[in-house]
PDB file of N, CA and C in Angstrom:
ATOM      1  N   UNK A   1     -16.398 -12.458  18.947  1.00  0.00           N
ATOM      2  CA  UNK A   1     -17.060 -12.266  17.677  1.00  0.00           C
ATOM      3  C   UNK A   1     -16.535 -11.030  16.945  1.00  0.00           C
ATOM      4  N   UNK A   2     -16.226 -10.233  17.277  1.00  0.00           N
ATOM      5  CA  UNK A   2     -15.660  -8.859  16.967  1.00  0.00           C
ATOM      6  C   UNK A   2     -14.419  -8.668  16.204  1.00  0.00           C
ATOM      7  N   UNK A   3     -13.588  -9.816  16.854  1.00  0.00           N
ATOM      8  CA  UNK A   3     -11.912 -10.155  16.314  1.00  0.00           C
ATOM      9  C   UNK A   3     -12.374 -10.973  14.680  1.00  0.00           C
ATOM     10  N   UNK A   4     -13.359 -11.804  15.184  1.00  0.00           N
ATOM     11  CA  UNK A   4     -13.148 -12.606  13.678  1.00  0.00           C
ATOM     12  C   UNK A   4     -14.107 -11.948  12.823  1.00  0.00           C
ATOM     13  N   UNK A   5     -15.211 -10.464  12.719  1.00  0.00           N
ATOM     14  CA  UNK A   5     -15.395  -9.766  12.369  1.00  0.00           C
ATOM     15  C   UNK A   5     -14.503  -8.604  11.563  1.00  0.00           C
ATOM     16  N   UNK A   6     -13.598  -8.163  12.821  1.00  0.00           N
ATOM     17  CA  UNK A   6     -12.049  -7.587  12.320  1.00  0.00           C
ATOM     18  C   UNK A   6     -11.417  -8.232  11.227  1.00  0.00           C
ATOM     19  N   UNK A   7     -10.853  -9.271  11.333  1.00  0.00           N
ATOM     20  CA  UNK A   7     -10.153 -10.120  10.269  1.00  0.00           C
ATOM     21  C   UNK A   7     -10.772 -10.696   9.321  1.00  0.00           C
ATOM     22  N   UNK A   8     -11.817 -10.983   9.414  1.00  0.00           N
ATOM     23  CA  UNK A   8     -12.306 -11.186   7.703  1.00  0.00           C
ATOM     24  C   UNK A   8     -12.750  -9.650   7.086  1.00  0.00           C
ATOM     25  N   UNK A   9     -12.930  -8.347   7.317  1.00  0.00           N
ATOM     26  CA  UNK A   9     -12.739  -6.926   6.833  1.00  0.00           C
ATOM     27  C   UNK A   9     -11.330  -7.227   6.350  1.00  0.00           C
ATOM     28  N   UNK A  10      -9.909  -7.621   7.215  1.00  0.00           N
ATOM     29  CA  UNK A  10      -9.118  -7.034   6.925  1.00  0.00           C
ATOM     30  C   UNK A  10      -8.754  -7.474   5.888  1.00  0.00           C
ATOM     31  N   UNK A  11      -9.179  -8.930   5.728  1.00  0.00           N
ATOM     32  CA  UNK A  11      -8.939 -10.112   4.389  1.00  0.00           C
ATOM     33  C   UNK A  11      -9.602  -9.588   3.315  1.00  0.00           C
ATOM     34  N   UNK A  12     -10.682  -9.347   3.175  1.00  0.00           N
ATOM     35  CA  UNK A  12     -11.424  -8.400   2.219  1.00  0.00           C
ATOM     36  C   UNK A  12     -10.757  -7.425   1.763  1.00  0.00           C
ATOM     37  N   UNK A  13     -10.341  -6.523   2.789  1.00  0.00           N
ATOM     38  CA  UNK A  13      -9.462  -5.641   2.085  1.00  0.00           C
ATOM     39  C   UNK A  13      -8.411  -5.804   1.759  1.00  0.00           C
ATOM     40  N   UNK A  14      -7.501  -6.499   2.095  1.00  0.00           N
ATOM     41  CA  UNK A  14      -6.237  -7.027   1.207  1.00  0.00           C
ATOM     42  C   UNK A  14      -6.621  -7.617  -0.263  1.00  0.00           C
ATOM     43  N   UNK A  15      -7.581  -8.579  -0.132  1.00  0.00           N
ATOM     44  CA  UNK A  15      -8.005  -9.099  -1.758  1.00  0.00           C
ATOM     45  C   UNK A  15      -8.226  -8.047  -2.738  1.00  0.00           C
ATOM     46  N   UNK A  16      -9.065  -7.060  -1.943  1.00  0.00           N
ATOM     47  CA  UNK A  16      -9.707  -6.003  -3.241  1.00  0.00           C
ATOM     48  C   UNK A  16      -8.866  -5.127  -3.456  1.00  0.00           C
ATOM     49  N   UNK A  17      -7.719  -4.632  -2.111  1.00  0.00           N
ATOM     50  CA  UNK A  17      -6.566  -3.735  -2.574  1.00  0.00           C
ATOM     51  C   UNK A  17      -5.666  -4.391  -3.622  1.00  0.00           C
ATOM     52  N   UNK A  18      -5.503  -5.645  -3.626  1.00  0.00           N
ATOM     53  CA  UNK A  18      -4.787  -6.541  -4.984  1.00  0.00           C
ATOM     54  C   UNK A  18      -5.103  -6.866  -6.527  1.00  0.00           C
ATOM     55  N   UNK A  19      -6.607  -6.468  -6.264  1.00  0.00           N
ATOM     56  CA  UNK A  19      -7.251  -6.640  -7.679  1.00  0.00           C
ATOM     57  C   UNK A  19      -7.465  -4.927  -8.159  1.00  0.00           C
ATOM     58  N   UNK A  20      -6.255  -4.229  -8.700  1.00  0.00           N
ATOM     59  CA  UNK A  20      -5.953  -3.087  -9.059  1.00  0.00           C
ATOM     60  C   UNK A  20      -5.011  -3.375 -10.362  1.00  0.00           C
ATOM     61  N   UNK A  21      -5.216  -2.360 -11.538  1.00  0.00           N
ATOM     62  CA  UNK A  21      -4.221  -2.660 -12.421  1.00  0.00           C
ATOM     63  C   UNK A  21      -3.077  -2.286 -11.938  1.00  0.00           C
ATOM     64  N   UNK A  22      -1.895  -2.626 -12.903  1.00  0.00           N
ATOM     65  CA  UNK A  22      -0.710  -2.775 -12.273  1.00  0.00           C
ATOM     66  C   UNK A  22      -0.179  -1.430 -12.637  1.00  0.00           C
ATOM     67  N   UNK A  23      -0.894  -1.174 -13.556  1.00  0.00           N
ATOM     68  CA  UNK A  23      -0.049   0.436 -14.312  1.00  0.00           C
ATOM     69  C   UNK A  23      -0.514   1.899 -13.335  1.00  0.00           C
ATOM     70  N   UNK A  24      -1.190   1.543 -12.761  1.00  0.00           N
ATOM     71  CA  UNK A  24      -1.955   2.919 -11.818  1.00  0.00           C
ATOM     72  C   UNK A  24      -1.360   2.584 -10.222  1.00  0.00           C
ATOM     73  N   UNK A  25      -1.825   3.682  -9.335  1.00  0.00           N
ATOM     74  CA  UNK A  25      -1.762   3.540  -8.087  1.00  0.00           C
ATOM     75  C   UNK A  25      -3.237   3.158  -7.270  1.00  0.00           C
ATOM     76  N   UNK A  26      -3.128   1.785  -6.299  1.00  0.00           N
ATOM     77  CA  UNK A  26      -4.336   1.577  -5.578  1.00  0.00           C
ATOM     78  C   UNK A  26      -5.264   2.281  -5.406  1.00  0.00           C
ATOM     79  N   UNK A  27      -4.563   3.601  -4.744  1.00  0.00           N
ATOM     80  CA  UNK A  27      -6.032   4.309  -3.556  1.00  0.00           C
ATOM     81  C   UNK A  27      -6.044   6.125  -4.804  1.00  0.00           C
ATOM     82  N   UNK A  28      -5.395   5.927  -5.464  1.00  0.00           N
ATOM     83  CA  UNK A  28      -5.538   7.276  -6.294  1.00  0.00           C
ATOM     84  C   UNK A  28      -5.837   6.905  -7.592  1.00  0.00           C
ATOM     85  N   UNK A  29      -5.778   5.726  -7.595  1.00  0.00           N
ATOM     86  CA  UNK A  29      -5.885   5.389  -9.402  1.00  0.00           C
ATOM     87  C   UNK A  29      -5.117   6.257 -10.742  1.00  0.00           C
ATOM     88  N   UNK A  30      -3.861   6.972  -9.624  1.00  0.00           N
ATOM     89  CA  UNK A  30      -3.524   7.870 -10.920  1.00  0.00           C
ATOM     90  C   UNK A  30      -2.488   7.150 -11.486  1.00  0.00           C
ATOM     91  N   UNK A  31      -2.097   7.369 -12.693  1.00  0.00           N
ATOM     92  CA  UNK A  31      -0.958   6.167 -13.676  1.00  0.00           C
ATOM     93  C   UNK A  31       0.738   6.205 -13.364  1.00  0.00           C
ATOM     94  N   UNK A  32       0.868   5.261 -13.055  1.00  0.00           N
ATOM     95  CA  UNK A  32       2.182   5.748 -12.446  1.00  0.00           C
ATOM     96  C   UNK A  32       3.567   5.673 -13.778  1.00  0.00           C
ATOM     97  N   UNK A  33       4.415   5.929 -13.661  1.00  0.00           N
ATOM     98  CA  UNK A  33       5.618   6.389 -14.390  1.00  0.00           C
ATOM     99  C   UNK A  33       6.775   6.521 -13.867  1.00  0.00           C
ATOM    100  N   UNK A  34       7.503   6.191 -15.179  1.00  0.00           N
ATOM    101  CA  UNK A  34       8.973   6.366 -14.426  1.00  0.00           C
ATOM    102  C   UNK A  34       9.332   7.465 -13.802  1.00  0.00           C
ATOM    103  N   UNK A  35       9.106   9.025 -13.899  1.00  0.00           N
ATOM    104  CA  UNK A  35       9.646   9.837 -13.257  1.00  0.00           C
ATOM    105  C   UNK A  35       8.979  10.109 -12.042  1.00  0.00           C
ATOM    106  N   UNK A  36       8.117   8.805 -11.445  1.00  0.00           N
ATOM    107  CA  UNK A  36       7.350   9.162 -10.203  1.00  0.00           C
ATOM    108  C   UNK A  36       8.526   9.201  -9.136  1.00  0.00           C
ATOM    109  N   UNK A  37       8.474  10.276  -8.261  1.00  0.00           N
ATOM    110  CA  UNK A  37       9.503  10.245  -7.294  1.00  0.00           C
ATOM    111  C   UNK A  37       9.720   9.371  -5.918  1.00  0.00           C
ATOM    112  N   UNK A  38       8.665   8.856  -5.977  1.00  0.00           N
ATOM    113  CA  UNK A  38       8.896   7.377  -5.301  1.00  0.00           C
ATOM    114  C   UNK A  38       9.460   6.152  -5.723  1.00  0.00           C
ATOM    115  N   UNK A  39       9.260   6.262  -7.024  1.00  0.00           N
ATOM    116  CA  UNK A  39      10.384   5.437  -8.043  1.00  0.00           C
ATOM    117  C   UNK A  39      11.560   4.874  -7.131  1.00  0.00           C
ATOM    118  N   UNK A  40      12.206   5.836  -6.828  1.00  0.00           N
ATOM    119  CA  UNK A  40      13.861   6.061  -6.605  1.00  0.00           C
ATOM    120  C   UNK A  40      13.239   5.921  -4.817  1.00  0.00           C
ATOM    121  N   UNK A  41      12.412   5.087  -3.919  1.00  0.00           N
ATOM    122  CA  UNK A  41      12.435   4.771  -2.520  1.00  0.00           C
ATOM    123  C   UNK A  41      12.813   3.408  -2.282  1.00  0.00           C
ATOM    124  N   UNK A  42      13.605   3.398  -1.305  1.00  0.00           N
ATOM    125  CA  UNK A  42      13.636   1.983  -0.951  1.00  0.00           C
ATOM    126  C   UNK A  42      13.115   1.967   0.310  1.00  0.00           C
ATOM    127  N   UNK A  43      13.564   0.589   1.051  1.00  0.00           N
ATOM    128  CA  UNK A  43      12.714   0.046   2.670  1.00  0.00           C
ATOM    129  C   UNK A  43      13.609   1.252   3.683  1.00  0.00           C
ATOM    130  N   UNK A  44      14.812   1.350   3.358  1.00  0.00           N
ATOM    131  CA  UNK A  44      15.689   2.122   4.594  1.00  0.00           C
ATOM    132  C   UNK A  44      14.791   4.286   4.536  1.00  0.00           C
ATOM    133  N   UNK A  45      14.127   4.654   3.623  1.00  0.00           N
ATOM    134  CA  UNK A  45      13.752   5.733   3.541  1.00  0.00           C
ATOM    135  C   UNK A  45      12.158   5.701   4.226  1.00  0.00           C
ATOM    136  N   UNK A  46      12.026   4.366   4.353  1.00  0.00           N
ATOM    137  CA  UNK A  46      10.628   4.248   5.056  1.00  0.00           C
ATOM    138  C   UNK A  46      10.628   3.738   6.771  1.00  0.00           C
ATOM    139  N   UNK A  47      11.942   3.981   6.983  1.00  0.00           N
ATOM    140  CA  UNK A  47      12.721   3.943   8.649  1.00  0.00           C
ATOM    141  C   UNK A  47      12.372   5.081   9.406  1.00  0.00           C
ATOM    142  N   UNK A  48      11.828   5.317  10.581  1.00  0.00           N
ATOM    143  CA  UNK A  48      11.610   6.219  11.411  1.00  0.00           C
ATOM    144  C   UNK A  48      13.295   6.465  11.915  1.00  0.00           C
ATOM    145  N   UNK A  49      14.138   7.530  12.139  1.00  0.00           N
ATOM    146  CA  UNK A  49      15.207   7.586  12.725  1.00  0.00           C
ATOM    147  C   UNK A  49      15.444   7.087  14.500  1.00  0.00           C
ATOM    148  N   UNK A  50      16.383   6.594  14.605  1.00  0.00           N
ATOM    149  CA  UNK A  50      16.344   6.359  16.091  1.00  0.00           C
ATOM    150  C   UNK A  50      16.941   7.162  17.166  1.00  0.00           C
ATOM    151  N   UNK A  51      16.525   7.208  18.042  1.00  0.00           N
ATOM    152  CA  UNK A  51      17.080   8.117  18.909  1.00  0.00           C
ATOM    153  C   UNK A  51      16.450   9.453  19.026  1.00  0.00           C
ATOM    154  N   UNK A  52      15.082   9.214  18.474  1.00  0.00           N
ATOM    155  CA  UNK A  52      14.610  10.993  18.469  1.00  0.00           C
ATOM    156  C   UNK A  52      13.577  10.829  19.133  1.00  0.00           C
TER     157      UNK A  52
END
């Protein structure tokens, strides 16, 4: 009972994290812009290095 407790929270929260305008950020609501410096991230800067 606990697991399918777990997963419908987590479904909930995926829906309501999606219903956000598109011009702001989710969890800060602050407005985002081109000179945001995450702008310029891709998937390889969100890599833990290996070997450490």
């Amino acid at each position: 009972m606990n697991i399918t407790k777990t997963v419908a929270l987590l479904i909930v929260l995926l829906l309501a994290a999606g219903c956000v305008e598109q011009d702001r950020y989710p969890v800060t609501g602050e407005e985002c812009s081109p000179d945001d410096l995450v702008q310029g991230l891709d998937q390889s800067d969100c890599v833990p290095p290996i070997g450490i």
